[in-house]
N, C-alpha and C. Protein backbone atom coordinates (compact mmCIF):
# COMPACT_ATOMS: atom_id res chain seq x y z
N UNK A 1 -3.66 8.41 3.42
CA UNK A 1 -2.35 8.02 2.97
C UNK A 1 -2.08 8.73 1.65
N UNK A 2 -0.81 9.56 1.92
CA UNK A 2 -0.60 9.97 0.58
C UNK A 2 0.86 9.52 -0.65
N UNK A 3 0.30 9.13 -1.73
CA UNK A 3 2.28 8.88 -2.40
C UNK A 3 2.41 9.45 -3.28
N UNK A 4 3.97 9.42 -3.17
CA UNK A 4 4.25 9.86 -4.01
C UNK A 4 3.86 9.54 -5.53
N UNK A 5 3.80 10.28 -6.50
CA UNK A 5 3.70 10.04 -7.83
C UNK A 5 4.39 9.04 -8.56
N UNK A 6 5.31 8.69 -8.47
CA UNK A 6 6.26 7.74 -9.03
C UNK A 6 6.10 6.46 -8.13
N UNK A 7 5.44 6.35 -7.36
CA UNK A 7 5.71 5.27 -6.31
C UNK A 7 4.43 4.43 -6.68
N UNK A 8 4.56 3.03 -6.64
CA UNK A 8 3.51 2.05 -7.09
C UNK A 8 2.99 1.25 -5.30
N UNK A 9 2.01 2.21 -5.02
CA UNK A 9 2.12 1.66 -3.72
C UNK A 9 0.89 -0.21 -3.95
N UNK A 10 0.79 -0.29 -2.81
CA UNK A 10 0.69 -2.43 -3.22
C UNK A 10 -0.63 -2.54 -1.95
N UNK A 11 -1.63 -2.61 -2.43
CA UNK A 11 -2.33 -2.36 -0.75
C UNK A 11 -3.82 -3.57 -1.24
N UNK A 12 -4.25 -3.98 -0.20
CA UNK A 12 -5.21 -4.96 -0.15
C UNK A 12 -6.57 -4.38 0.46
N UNK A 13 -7.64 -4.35 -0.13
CA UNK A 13 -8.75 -3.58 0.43
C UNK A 13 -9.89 -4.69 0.34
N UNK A 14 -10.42 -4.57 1.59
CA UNK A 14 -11.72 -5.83 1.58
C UNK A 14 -12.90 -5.00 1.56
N UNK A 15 -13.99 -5.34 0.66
CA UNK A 15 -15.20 -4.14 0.10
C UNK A 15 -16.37 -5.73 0.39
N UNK A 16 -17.43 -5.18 0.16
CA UNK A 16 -18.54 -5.42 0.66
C UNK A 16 -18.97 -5.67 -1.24
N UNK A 17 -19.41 -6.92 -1.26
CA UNK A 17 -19.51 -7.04 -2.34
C UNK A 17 -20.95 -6.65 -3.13
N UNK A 18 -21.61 -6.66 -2.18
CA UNK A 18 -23.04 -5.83 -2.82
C UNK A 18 -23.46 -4.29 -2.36
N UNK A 19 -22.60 -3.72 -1.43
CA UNK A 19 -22.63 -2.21 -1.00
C UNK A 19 -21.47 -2.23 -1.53
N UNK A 20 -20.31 -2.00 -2.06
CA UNK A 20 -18.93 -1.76 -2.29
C UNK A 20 -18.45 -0.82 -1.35
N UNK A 21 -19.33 -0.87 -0.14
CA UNK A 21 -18.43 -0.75 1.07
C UNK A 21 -16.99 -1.08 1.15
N UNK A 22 -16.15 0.09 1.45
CA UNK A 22 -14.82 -0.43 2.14
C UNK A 22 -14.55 -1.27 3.55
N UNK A 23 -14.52 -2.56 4.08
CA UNK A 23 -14.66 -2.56 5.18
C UNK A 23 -13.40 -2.62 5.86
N UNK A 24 -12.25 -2.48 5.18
CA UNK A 24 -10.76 -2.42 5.82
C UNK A 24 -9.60 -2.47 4.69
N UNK A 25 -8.66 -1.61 4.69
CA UNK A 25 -7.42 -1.69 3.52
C UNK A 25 -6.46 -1.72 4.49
N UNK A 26 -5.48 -2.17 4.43
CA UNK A 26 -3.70 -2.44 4.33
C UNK A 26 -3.15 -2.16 3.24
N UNK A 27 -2.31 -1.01 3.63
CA UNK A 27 -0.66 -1.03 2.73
C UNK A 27 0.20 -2.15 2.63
N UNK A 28 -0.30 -3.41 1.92
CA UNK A 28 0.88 -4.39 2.40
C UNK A 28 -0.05 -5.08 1.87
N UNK A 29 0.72 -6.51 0.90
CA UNK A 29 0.52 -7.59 0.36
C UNK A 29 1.18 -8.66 1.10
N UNK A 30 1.13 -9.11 2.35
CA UNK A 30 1.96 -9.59 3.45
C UNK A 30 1.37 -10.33 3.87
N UNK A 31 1.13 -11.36 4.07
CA UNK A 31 0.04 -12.59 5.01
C UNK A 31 -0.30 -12.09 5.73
N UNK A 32 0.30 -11.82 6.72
CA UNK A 32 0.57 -11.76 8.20
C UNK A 32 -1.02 -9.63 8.43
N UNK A 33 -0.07 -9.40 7.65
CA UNK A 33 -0.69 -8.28 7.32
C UNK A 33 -2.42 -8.61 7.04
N UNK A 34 -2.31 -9.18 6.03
CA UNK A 34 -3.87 -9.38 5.69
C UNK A 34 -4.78 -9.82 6.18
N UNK A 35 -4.33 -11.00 6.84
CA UNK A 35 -4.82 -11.90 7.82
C UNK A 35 -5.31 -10.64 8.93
N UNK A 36 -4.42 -10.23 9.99
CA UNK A 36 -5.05 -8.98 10.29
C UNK A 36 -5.96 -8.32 10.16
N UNK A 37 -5.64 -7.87 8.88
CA UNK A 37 -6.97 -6.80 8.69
C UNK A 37 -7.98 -7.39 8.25
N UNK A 38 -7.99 -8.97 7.71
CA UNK A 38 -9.49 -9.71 7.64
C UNK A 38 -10.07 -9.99 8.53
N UNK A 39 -9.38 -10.09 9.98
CA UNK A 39 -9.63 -10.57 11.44
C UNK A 39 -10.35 -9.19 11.94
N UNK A 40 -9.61 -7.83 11.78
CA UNK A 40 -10.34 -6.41 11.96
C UNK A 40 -11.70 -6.46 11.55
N UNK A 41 -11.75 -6.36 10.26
CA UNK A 41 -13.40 -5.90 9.53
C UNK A 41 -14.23 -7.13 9.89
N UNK A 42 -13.76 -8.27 10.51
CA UNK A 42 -14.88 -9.58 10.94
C UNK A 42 -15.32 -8.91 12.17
N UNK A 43 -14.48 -8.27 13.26
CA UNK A 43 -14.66 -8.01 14.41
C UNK A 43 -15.68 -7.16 14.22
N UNK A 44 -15.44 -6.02 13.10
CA UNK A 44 -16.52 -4.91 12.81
C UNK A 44 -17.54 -4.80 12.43
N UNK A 45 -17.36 -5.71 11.56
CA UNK A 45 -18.91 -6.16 10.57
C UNK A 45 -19.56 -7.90 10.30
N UNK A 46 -18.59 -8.42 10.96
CA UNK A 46 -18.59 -9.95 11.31
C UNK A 46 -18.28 -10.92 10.00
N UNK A 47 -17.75 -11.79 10.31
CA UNK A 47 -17.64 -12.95 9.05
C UNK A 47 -18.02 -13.03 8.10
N UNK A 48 -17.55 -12.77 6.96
CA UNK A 48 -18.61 -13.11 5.79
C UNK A 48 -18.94 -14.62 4.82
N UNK A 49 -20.01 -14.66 4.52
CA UNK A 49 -20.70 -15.83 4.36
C UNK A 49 -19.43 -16.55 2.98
N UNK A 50 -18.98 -15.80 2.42
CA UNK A 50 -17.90 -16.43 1.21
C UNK A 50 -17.42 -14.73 0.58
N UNK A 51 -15.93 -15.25 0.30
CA UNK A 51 -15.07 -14.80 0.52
C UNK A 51 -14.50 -14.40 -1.18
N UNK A 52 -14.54 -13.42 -2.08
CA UNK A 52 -14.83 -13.53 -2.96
C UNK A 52 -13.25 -12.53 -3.71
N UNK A 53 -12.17 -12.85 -4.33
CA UNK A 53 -10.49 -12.77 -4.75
C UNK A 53 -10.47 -12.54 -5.71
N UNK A 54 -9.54 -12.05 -6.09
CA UNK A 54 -8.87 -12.25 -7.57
C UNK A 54 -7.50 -13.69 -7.42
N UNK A 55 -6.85 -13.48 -8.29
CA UNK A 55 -5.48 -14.52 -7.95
C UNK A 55 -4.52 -13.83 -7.45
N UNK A 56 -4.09 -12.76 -6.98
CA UNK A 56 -3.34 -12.35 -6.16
C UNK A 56 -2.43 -13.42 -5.11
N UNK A 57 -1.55 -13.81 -4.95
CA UNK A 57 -0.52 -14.15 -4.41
C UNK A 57 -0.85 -14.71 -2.51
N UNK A 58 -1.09 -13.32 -2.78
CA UNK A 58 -1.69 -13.56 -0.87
C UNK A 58 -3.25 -14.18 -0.24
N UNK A 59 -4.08 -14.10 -1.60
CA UNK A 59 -4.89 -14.82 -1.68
C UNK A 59 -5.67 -16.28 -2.32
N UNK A 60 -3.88 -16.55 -2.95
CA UNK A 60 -4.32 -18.24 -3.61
C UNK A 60 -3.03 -18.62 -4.14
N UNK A 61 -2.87 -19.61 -3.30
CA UNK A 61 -1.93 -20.20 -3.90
C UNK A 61 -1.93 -21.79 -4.97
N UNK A 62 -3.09 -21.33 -5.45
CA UNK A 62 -3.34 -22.27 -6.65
C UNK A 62 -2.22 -22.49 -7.61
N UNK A 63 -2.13 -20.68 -7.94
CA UNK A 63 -1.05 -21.30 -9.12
C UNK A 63 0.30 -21.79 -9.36
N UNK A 64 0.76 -21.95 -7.56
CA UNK A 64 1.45 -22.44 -7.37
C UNK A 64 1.99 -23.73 -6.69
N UNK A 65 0.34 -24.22 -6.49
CA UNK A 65 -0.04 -26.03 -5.81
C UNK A 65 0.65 -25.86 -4.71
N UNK A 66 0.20 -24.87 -3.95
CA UNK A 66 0.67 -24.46 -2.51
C UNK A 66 -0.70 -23.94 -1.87
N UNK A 67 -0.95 -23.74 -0.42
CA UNK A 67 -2.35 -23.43 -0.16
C UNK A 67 -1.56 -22.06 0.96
N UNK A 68 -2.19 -21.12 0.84
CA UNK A 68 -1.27 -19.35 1.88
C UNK A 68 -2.36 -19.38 3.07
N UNK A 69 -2.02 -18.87 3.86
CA UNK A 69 -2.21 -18.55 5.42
C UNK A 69 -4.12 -18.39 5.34
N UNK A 70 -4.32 -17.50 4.13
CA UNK A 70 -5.95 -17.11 4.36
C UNK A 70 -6.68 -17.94 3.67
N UNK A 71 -6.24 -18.12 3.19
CA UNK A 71 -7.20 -19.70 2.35
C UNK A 71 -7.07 -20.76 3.77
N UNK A 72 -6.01 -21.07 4.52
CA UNK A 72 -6.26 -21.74 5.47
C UNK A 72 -7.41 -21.74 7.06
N UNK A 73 -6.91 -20.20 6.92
CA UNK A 73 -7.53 -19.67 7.62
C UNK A 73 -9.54 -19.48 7.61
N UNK A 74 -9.75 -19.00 6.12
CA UNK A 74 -11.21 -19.25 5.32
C UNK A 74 -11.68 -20.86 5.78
N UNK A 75 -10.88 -21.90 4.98
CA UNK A 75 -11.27 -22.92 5.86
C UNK A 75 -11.52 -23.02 7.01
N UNK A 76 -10.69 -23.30 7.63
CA UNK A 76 -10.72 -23.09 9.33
C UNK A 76 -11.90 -22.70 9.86
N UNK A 77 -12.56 -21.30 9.74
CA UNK A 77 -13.45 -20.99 9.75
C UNK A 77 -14.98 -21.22 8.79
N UNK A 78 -15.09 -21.88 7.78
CA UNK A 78 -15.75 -22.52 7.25
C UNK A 78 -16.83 -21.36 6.11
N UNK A 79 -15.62 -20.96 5.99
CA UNK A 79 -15.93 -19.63 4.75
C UNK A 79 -15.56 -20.01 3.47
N UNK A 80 -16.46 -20.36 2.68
CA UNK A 80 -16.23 -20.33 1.53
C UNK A 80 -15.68 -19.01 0.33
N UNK A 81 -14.46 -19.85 0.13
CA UNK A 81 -13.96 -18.62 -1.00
C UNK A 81 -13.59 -19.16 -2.12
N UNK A 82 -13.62 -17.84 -2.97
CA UNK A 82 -13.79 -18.13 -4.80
C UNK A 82 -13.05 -17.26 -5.35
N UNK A 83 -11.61 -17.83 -6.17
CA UNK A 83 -10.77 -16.58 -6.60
C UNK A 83 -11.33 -16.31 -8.02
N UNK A 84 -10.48 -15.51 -8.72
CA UNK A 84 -10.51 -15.03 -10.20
C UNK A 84 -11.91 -14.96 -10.82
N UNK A 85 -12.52 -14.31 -10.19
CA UNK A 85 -14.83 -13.80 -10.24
C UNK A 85 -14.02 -12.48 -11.08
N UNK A 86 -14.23 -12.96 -12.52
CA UNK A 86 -14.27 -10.95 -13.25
C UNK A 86 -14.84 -10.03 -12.74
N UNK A 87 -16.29 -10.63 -12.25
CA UNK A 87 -17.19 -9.39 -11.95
C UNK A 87 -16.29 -8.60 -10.37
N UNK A 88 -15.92 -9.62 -9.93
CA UNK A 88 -14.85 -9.08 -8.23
C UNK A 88 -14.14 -8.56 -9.18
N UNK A 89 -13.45 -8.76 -9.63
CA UNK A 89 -11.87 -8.27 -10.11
C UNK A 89 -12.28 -6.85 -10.30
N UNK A 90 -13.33 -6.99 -11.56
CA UNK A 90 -13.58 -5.27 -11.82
C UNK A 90 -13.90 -4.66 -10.82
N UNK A 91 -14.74 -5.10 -9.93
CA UNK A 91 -15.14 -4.02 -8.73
C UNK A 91 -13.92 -3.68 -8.38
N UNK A 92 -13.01 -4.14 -7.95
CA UNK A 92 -11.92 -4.25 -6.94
C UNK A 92 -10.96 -2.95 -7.63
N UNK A 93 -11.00 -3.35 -9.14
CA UNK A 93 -9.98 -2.44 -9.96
C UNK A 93 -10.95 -1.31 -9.80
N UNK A 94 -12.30 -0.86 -10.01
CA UNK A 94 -13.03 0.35 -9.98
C UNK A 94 -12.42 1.28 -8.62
N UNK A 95 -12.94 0.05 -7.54
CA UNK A 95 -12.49 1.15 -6.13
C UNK A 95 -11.13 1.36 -6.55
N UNK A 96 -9.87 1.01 -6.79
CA UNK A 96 -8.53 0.89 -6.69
C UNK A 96 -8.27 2.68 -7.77
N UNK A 97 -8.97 2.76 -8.75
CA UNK A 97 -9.29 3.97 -9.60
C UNK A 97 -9.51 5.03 -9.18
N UNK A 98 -11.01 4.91 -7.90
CA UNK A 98 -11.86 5.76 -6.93
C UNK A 98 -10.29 6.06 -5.99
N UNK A 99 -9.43 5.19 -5.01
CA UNK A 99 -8.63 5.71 -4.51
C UNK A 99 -7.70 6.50 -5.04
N UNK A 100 -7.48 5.90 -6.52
CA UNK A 100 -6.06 6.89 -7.10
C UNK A 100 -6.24 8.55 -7.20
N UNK A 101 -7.89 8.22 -7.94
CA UNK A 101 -8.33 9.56 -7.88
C UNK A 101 -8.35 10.97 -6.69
N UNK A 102 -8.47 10.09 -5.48
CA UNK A 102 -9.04 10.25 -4.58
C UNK A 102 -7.68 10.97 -3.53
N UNK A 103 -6.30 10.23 -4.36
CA UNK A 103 -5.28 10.09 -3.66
C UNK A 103 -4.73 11.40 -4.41
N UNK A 104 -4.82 11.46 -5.81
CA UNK A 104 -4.45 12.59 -6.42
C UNK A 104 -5.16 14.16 -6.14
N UNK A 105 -6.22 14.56 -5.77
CA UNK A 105 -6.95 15.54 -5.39
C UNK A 105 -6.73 15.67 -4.03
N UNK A 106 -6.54 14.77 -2.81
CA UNK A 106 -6.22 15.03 -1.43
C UNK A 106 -4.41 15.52 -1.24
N UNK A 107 -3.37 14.83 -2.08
CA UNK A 107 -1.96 15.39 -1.94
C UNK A 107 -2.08 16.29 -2.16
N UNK A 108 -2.43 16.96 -3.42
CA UNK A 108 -3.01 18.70 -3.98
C UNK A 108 -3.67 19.47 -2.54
N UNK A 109 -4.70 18.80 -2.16
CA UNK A 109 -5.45 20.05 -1.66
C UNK A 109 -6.11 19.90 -0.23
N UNK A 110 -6.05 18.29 0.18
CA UNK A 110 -6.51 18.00 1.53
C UNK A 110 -5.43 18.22 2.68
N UNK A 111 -4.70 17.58 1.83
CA UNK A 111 -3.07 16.95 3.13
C UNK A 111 -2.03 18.58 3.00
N UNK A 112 -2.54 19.54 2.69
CA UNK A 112 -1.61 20.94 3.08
C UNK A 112 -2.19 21.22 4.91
N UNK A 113 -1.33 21.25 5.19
CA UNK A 113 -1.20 22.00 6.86
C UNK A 113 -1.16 23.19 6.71
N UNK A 114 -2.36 23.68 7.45
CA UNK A 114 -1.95 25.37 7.75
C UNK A 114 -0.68 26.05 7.83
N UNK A 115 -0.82 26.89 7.37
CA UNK A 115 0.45 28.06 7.66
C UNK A 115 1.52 27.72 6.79
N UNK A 116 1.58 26.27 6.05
CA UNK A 116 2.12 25.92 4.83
C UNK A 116 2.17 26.41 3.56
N UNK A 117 3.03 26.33 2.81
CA UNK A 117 2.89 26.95 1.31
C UNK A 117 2.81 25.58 0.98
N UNK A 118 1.63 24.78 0.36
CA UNK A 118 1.77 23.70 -0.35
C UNK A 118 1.15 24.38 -1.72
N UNK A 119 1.84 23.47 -3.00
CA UNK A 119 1.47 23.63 -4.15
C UNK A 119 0.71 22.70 -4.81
């Protein structure tokens, strides 16, 4: 995925908290969306034992004495989860760095199509 420069893209990535494995990202801060792709990487790599957030919106609705779709869902399934962990947060912001980087060197020089003049 590539963006533009000016564009603040919004994306949710579930990592492996002791490999910082990626095990699934979405473009989209969307329930419906996330839920998804937490249901994907379970299928792939199976359930995980607790479930580990920042306060993000789509993942707690604490601060708003409301409970969102995946916290229901975590229950449901009997997964323990734990929002606002600094030590998560930083990982989370590290990979989020690793992609920008990652995103800036591939628009440059991965994502040109043959026979293209890309600059």
């Amino acid at each position: 995925m590539v963006w533009a420069p000016a564009s603040r893209p919004e994306s949710v990535n579930l990592l492996d908290d002791h490999s910082h494995f990626s095990l699934a990202s979405v473009a989209s801060v969307k329930a419906p969306d996330v839920l998804h792709t937490f249901h994907a990487a379970a299928e792939s790599y199976g359930y995980p034992a607790k479930f580990l957030s920042d306060n993000a919106a789509v993942f707690s609705g604490a601060p708003r004495r409301v409970r969102v779709v995946l916290e229901s869902e975590l229950d449901r399934l009997g997964i323990e989860s734990k929002h606002s962990s600094p030590q998560t947060c930083g990982k989370v912001e590290r990979f989020h760095q690793t992609l920008k980087r990652a995103n800036a060197v591939s628009s440059r020089v991965l994502w040109c199509p043959r026979g293209s003049s890309c600059t």
